[in-house]
C-alpha atoms as a PDB file:
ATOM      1  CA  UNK A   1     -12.669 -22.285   2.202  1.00  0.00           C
ATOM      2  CA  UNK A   2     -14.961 -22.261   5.309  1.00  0.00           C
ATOM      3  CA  UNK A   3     -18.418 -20.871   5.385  1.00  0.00           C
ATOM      4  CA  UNK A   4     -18.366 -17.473   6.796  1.00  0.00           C
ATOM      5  CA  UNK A   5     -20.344 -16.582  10.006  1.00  0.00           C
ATOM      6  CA  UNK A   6     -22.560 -13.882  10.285  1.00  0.00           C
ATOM      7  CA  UNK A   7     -20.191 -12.032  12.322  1.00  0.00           C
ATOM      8  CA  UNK A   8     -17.612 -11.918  10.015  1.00  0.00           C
ATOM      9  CA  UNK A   9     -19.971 -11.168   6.700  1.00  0.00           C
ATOM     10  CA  UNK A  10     -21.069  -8.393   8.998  1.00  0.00           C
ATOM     11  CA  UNK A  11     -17.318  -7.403   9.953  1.00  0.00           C
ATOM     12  CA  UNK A  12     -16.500  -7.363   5.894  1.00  0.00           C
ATOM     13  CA  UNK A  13     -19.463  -5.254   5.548  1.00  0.00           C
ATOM     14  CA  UNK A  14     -18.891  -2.733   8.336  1.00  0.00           C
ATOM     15  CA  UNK A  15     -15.420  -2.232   7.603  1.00  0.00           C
ATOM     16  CA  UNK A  16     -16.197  -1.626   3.946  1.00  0.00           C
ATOM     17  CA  UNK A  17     -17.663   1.489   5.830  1.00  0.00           C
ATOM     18  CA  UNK A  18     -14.500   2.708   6.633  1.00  0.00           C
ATOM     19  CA  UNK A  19     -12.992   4.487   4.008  1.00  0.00           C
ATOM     20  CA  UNK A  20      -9.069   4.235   3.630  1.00  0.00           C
ATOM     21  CA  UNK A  21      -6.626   5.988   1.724  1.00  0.00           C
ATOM     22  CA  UNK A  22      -5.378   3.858  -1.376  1.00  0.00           C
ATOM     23  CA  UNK A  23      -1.698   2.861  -1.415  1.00  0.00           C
ATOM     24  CA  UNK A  24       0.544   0.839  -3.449  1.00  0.00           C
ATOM     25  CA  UNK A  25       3.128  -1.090  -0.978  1.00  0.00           C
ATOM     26  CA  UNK A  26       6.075  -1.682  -3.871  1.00  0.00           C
ATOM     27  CA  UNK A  27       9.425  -3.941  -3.277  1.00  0.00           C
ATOM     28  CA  UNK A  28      12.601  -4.250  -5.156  1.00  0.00           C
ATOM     29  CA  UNK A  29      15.532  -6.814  -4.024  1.00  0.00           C
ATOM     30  CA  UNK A  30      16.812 -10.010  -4.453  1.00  0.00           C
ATOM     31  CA  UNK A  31      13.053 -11.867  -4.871  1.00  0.00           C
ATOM     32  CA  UNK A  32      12.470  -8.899  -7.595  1.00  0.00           C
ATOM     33  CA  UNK A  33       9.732  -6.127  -8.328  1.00  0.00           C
ATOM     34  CA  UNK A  34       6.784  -5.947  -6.759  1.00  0.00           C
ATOM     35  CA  UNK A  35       3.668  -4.592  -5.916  1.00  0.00           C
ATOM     36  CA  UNK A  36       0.525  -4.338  -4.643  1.00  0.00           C
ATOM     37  CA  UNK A  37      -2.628  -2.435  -3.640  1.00  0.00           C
ATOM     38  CA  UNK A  38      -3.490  -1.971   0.401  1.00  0.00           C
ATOM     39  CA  UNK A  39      -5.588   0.586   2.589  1.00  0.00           C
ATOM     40  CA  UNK A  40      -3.764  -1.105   5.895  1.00  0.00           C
ATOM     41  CA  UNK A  41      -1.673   1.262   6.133  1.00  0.00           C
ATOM     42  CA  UNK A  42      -1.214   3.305   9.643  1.00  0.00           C
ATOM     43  CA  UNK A  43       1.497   5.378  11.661  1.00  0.00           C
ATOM     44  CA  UNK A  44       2.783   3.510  14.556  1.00  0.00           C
ATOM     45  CA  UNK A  45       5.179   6.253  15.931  1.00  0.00           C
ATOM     46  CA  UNK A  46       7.242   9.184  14.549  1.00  0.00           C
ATOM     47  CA  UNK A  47      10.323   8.474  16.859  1.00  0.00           C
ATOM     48  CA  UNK A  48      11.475   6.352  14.874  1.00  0.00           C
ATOM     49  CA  UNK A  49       9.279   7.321  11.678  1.00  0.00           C
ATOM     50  CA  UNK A  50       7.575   4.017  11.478  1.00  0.00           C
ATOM     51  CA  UNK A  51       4.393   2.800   9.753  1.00  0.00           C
ATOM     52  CA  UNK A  52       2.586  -0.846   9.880  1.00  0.00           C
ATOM     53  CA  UNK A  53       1.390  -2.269   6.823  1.00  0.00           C
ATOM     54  CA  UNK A  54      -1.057  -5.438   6.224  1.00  0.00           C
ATOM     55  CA  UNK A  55      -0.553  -7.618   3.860  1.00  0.00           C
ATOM     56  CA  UNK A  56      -3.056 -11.198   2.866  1.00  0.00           C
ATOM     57  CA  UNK A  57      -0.679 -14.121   3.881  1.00  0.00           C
ATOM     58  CA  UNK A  58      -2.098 -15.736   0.398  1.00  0.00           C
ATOM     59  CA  UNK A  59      -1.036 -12.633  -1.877  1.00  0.00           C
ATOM     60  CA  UNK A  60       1.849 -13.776  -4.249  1.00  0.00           C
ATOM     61  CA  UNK A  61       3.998 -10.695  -2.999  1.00  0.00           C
ATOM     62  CA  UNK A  62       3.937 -11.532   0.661  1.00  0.00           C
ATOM     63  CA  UNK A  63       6.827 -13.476   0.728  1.00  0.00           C
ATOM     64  CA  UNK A  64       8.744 -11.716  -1.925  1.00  0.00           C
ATOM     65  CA  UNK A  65       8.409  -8.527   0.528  1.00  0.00           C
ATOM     66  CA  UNK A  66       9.498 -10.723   3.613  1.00  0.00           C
ATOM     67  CA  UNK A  67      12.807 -11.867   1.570  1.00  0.00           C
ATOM     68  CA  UNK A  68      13.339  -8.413  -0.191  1.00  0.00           C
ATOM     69  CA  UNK A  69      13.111  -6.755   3.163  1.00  0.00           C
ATOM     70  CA  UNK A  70      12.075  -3.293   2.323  1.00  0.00           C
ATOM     71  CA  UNK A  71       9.144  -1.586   1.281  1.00  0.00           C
ATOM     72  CA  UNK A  72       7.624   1.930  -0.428  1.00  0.00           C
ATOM     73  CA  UNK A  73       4.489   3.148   0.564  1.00  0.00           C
ATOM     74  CA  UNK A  74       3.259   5.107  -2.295  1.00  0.00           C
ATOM     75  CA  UNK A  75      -0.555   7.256  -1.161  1.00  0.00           C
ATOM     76  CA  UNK A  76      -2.088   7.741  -4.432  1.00  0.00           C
ATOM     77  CA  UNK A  77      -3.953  10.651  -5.681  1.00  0.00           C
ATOM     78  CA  UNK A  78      -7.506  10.925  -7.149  1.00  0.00           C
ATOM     79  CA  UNK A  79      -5.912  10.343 -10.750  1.00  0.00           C
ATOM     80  CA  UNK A  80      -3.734   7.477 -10.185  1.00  0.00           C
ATOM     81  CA  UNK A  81      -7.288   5.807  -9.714  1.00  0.00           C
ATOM     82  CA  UNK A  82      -6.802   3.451 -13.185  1.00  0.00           C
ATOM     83  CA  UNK A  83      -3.144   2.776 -11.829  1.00  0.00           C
ATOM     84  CA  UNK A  84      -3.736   1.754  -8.526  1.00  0.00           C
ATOM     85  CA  UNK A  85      -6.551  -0.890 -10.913  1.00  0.00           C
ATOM     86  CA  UNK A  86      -3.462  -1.881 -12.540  1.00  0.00           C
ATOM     87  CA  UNK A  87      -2.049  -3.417  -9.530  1.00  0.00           C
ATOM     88  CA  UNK A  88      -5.070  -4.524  -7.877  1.00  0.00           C
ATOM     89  CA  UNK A  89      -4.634  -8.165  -9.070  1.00  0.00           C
ATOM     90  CA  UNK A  90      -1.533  -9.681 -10.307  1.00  0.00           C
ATOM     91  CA  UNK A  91      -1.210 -11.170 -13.495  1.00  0.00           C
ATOM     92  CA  UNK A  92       1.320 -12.760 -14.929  1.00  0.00           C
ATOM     93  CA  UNK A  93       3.674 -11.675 -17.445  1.00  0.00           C
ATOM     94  CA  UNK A  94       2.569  -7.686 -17.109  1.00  0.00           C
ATOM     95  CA  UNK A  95       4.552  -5.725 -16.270  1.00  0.00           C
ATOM     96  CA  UNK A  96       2.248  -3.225 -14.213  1.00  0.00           C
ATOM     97  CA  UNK A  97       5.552  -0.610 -13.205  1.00  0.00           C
ATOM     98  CA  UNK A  98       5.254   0.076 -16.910  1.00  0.00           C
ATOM     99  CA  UNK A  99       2.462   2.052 -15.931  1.00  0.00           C
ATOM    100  CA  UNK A 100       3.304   5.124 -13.999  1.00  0.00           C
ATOM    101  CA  UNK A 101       7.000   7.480 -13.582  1.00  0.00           C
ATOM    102  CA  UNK A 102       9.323   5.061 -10.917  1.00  0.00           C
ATOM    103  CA  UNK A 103      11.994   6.521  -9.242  1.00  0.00           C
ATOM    104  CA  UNK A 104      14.749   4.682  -5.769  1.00  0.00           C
ATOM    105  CA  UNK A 105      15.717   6.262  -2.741  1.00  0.00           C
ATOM    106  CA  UNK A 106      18.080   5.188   0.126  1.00  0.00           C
ATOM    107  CA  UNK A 107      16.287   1.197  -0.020  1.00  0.00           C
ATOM    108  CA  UNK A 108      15.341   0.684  -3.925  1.00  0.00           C
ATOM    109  CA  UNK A 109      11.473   0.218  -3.709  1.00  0.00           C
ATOM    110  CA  UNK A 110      10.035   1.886  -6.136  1.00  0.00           C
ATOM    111  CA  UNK A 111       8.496   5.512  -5.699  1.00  0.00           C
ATOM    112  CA  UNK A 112       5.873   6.541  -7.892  1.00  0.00           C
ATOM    113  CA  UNK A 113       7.063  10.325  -8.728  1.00  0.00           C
ATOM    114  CA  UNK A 114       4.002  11.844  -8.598  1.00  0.00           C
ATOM    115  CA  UNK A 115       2.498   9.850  -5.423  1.00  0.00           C
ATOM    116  CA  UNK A 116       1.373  12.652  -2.634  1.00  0.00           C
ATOM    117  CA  UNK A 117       3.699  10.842  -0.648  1.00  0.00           C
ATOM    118  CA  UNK A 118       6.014   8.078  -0.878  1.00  0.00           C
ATOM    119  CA  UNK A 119       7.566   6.359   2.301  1.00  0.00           C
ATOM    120  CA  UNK A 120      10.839   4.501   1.718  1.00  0.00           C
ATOM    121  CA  UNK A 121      10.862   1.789   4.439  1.00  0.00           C
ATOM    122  CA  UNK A 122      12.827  -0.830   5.775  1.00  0.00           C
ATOM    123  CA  UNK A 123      10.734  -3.796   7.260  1.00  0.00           C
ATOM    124  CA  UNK A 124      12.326  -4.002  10.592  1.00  0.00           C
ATOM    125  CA  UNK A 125       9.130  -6.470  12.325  1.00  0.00           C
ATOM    126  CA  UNK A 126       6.447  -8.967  11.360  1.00  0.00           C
ATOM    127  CA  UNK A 127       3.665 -10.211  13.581  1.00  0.00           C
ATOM    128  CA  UNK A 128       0.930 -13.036  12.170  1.00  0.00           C
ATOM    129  CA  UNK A 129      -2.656 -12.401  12.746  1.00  0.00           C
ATOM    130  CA  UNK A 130      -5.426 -14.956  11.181  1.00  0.00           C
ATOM    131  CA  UNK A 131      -5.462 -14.284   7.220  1.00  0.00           C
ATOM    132  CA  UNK A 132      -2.800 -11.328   7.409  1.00  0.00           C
ATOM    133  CA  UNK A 133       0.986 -10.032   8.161  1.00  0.00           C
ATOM    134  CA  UNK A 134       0.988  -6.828  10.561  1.00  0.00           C
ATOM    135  CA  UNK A 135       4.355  -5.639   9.137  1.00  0.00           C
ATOM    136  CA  UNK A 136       6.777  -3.038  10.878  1.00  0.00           C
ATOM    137  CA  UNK A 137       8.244  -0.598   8.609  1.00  0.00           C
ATOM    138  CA  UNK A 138      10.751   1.858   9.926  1.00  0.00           C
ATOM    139  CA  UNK A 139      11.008   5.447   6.895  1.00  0.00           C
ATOM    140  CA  UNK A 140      14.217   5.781   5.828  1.00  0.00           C
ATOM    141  CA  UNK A 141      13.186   8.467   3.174  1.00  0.00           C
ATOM    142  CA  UNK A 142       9.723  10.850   2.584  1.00  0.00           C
ATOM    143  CA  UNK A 143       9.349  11.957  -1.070  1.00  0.00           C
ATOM    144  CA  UNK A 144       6.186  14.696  -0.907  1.00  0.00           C
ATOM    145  CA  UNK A 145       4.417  16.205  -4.050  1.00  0.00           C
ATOM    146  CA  UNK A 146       5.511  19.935  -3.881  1.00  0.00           C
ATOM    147  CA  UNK A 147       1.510  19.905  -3.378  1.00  0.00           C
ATOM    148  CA  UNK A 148      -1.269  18.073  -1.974  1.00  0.00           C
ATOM    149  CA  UNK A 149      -3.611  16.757  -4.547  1.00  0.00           C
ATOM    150  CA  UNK A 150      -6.982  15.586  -3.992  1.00  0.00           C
ATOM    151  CA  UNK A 151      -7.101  11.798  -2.538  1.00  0.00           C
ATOM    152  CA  UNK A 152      -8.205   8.487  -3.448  1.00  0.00           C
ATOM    153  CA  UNK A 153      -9.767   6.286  -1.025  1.00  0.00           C
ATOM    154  CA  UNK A 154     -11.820   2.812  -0.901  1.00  0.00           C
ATOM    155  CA  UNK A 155     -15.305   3.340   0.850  1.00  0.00           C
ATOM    156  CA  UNK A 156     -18.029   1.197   0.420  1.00  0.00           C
ATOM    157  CA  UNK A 157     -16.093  -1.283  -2.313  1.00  0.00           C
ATOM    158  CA  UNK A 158     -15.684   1.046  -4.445  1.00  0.00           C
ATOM    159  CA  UNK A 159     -12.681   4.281  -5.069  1.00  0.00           C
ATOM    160  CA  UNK A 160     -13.752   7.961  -4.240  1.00  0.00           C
ATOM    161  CA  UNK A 161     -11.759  10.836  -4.384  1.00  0.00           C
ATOM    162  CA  UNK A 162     -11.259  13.388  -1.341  1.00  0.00           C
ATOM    163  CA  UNK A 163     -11.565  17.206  -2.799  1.00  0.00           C
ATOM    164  CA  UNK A 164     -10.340  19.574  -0.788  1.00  0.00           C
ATOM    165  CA  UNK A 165     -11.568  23.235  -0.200  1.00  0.00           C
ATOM    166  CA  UNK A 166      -9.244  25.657  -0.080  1.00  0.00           C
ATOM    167  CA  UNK A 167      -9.354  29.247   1.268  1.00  0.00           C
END
């Protein structure tokens, strides 16, 4: 691997600055279960519900998501914090959706039950930038907690949770 330039160690470092909700982006089809951990994650547009997710070109699910074709994005809470460490690196043989209540909706990814929201998504585009896959993921299905529960983002390499106040 290249050196990196001091642009880019200062990119790394600035966008380690901005602090991203934790998801796990899971998969189930014909190239099997999978997961994996990602703070990509955005809204592209509500008509259709659509959301882009990025994924490292070099992580062992990338292709398993392109061939399984769907997608769940599951937006963790402050105490799925040892969970979402579960599936931060893969290794093999363990079977991290042990871990965790699993449930399918209209595409078969797996949604975590108690996620504060799960996003059941068809990938319907894919664009290639440098490292990473921009993919295009059109909701077939929103599972919400009956309640909001604190957060749990990545900020400055490490997991925080959001509280909220309530009136």
């Amino acid at each position: 691997m290249p050196e990196l330039s001091q642009t880019q160690l200062d990119f790394r470092e600035g966008m380690s600055r901005l602090g991203a909700a934790v998801n796990l982006i899971t998969s189930d089809g014909p190239a099997g279960r999978h997961g994996l951990v990602a703070s990509a994650v955005c809204s592209v547009t509500d008509h259709p519900p659509t959301l882009l997710v990025c994924i490292n070109k070099n992580a062992f699910v990338h292709d398993k998501f392109i061939e399984n074709g769907v997608l769940a994005v599951n937006v963790l809470a402050a105490e799925h914090q040892e969970l979402s460490s579960k599936f931060a690196r893969y290794v093999e043989g363990v079977d991290r959706f042990s871990y965790g209540k699993w449930v399918t909706e209209k595409t078969g990814s797996p949604l975590l039950t108690d996620a504060n929201v799960a996003f059941d998504c068809r990938i319907t585009g894919r664009q290639e930038e440098g490292t990473h896959s921009v993919f295009f993921c059109q909701v077939e299905a929103v599972r919400l907690a009956s309640e909001a529960r604190h957060g749990l983002v990545w900020f400055s390499r490490d997991y925080h949770h959001l509280v909220t106040e309530r009136a």
